[in-house]
N, C-alpha and C. Protein backbone atom coordinates (compact mmCIF):
# COMPACT_ATOMS: atom_id res chain seq x y z
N UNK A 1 -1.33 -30.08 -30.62
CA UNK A 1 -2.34 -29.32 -29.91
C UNK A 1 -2.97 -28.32 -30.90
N UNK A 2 -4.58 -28.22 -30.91
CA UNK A 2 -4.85 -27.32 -31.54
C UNK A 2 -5.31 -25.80 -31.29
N UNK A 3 -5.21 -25.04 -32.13
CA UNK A 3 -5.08 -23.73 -31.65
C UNK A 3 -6.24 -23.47 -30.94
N UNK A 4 -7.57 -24.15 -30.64
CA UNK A 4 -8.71 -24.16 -30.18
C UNK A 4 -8.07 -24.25 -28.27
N UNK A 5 -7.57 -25.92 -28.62
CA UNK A 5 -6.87 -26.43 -27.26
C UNK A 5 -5.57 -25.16 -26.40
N UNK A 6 -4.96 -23.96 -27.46
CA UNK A 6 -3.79 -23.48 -26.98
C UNK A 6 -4.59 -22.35 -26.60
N UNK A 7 -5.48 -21.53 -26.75
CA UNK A 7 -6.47 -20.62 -26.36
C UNK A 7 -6.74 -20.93 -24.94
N UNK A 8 -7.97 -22.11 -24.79
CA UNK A 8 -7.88 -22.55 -23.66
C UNK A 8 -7.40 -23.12 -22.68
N UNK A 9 -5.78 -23.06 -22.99
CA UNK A 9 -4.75 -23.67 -21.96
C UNK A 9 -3.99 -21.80 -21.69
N UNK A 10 -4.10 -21.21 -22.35
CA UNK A 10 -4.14 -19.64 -22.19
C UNK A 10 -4.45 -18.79 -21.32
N UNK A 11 -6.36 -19.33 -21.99
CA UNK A 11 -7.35 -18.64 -20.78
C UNK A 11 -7.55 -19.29 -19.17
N UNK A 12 -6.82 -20.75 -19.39
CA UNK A 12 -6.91 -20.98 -17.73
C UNK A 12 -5.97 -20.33 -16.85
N UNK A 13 -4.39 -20.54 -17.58
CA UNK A 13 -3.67 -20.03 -16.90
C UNK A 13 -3.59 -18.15 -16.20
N UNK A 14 -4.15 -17.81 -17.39
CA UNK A 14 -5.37 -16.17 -17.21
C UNK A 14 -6.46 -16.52 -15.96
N UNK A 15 -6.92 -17.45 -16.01
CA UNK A 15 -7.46 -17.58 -14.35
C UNK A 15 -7.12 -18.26 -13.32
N UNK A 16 -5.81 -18.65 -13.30
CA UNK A 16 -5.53 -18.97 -12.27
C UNK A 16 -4.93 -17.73 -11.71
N UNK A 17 -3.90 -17.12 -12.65
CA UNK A 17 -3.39 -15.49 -12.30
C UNK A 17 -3.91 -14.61 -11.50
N UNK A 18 -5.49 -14.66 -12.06
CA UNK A 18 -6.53 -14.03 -11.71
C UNK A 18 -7.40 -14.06 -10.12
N UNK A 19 -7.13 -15.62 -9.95
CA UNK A 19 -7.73 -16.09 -8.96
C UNK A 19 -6.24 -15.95 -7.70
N UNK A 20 -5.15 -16.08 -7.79
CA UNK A 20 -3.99 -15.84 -7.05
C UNK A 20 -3.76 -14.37 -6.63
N UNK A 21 -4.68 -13.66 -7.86
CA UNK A 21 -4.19 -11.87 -7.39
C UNK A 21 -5.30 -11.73 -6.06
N UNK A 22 -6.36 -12.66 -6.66
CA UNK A 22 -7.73 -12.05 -5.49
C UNK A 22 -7.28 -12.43 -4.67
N UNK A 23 -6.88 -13.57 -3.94
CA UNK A 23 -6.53 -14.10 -2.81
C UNK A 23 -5.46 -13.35 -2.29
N UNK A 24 -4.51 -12.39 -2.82
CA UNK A 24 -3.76 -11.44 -2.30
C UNK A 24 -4.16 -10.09 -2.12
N UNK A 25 -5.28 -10.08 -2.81
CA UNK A 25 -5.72 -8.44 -2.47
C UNK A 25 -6.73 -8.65 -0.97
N UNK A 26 -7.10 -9.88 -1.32
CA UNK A 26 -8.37 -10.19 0.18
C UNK A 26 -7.45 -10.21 1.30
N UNK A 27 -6.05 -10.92 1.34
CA UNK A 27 -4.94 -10.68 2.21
C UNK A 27 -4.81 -9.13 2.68
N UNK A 28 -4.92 -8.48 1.69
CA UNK A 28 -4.06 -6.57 2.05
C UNK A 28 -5.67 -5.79 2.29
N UNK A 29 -7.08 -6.36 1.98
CA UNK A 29 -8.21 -5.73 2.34
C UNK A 29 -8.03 -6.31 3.40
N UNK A 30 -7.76 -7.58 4.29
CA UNK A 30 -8.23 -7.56 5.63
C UNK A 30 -6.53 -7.27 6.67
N UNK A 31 -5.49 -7.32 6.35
CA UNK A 31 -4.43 -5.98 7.46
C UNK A 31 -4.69 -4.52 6.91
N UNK A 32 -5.88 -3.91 5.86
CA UNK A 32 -6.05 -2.59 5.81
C UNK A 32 -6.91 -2.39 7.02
N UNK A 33 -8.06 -3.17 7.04
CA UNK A 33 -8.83 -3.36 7.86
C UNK A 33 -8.44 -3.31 9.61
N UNK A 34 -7.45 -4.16 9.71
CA UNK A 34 -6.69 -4.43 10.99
C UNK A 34 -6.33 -2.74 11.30
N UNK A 35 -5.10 -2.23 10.37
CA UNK A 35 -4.66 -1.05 10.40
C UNK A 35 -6.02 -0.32 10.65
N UNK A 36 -6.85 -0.15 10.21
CA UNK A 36 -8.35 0.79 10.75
C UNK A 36 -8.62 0.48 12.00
N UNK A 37 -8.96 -0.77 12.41
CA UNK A 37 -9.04 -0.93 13.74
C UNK A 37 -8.53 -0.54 14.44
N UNK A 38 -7.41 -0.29 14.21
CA UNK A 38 -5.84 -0.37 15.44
C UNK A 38 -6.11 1.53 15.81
N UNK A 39 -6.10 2.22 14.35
CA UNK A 39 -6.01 3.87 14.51
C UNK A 39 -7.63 4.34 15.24
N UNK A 40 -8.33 3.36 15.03
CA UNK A 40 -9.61 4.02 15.62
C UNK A 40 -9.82 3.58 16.89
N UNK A 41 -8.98 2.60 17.63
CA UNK A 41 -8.50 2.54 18.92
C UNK A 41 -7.94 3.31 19.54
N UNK A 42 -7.34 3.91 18.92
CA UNK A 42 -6.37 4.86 19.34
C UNK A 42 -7.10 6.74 19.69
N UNK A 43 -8.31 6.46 18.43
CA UNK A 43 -8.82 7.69 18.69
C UNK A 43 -9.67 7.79 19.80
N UNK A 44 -10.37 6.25 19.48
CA UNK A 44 -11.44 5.98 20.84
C UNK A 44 -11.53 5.62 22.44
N UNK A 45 -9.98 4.78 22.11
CA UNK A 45 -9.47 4.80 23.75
C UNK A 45 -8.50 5.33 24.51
N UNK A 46 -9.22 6.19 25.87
CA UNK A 46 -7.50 6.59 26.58
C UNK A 46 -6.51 5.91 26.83
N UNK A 47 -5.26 5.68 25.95
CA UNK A 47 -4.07 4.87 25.60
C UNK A 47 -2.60 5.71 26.43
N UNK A 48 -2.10 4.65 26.86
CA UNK A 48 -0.62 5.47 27.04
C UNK A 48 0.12 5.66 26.19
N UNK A 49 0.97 6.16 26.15
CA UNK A 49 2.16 6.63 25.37
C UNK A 49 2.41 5.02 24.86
N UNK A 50 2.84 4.42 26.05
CA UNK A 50 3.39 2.86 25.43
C UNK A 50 2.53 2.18 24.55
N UNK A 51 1.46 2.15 25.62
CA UNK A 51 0.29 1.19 24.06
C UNK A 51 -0.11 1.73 23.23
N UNK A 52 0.34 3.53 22.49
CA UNK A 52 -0.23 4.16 21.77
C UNK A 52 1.44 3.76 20.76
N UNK A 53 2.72 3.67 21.32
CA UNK A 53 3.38 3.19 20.62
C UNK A 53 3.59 2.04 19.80
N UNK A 54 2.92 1.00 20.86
CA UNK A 54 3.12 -0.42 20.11
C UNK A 54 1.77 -0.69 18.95
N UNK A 55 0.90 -0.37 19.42
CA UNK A 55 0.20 0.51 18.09
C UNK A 55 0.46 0.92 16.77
N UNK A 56 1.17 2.02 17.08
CA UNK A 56 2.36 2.21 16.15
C UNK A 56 2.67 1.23 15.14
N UNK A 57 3.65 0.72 16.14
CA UNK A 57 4.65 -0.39 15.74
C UNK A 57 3.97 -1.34 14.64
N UNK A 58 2.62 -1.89 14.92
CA UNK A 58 1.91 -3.13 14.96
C UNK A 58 1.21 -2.30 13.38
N UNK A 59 0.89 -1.10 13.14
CA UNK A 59 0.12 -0.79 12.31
C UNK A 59 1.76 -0.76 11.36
N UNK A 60 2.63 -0.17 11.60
CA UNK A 60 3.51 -0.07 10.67
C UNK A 60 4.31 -1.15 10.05
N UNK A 61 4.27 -2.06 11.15
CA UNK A 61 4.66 -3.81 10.51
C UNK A 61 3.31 -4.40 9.30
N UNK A 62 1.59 -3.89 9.78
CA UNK A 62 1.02 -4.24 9.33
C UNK A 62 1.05 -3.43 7.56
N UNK A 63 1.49 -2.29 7.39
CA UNK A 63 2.16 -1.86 6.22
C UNK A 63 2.97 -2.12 5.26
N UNK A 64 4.11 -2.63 6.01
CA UNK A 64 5.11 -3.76 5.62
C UNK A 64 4.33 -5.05 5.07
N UNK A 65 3.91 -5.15 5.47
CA UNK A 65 3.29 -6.86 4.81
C UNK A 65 2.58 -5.89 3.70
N UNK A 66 1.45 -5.23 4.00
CA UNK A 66 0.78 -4.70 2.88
C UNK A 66 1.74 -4.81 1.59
N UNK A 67 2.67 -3.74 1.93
CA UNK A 67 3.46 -3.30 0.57
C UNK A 67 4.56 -4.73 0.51
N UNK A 68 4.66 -5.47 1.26
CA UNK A 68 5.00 -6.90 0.27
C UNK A 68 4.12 -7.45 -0.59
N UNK A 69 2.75 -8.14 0.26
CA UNK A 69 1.70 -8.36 -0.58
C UNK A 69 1.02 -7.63 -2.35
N UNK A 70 1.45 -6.40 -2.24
CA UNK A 70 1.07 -5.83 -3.14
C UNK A 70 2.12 -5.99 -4.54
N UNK A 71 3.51 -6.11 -3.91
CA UNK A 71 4.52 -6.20 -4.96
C UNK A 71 4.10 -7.96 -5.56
N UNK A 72 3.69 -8.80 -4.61
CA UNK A 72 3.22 -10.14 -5.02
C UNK A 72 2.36 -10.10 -6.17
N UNK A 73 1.07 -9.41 -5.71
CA UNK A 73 0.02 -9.30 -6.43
C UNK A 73 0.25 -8.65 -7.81
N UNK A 74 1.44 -8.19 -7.89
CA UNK A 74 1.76 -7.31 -9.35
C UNK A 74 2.10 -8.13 -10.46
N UNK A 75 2.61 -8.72 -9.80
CA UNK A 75 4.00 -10.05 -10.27
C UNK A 75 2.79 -11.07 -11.40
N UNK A 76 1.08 -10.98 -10.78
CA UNK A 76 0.47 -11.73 -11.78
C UNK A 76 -0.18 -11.12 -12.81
N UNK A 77 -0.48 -9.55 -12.96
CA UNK A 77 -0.82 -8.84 -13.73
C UNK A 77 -0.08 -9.57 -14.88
């Protein structure tokens, strides 16, 4: 193989990296998104205690994934 050929077997694998991080950050931009929805429900509608809890719940699971996703996305840096 020549060093021409080992460059560009380099730079693909540099974009596939590249292209695997986006597809995980577009993952954690749209449950950031969710999480916005969920808190501006909360500001905008009269909620009970219960559905203001599971709310909660649902934004803080949606966190959890975030901060998995993000440890993923590191992994290709």
């Amino acid at each position: 193989m020549t060093e021409q050929e080992q460059v560009k077997e380099q730079l693909q694998e540099q974009l596939e990296k590249v292209k695997q991080r986006l597809q995980i950050l577009d993952m954690i931009e749209e449950k950031l998104c969710q999480m916005k929805e969920l808190a501006q429900r909360v500001i905008d509608e009269d909620l009970t205690d219960v559905e203001i809890q599971e709310i909660n719940h649902e934004v803080k699971n949606l966190g959890e994934q975030v901060k998995l996703l993000d440890r993923e996305a590191t992994q290709f840096s």
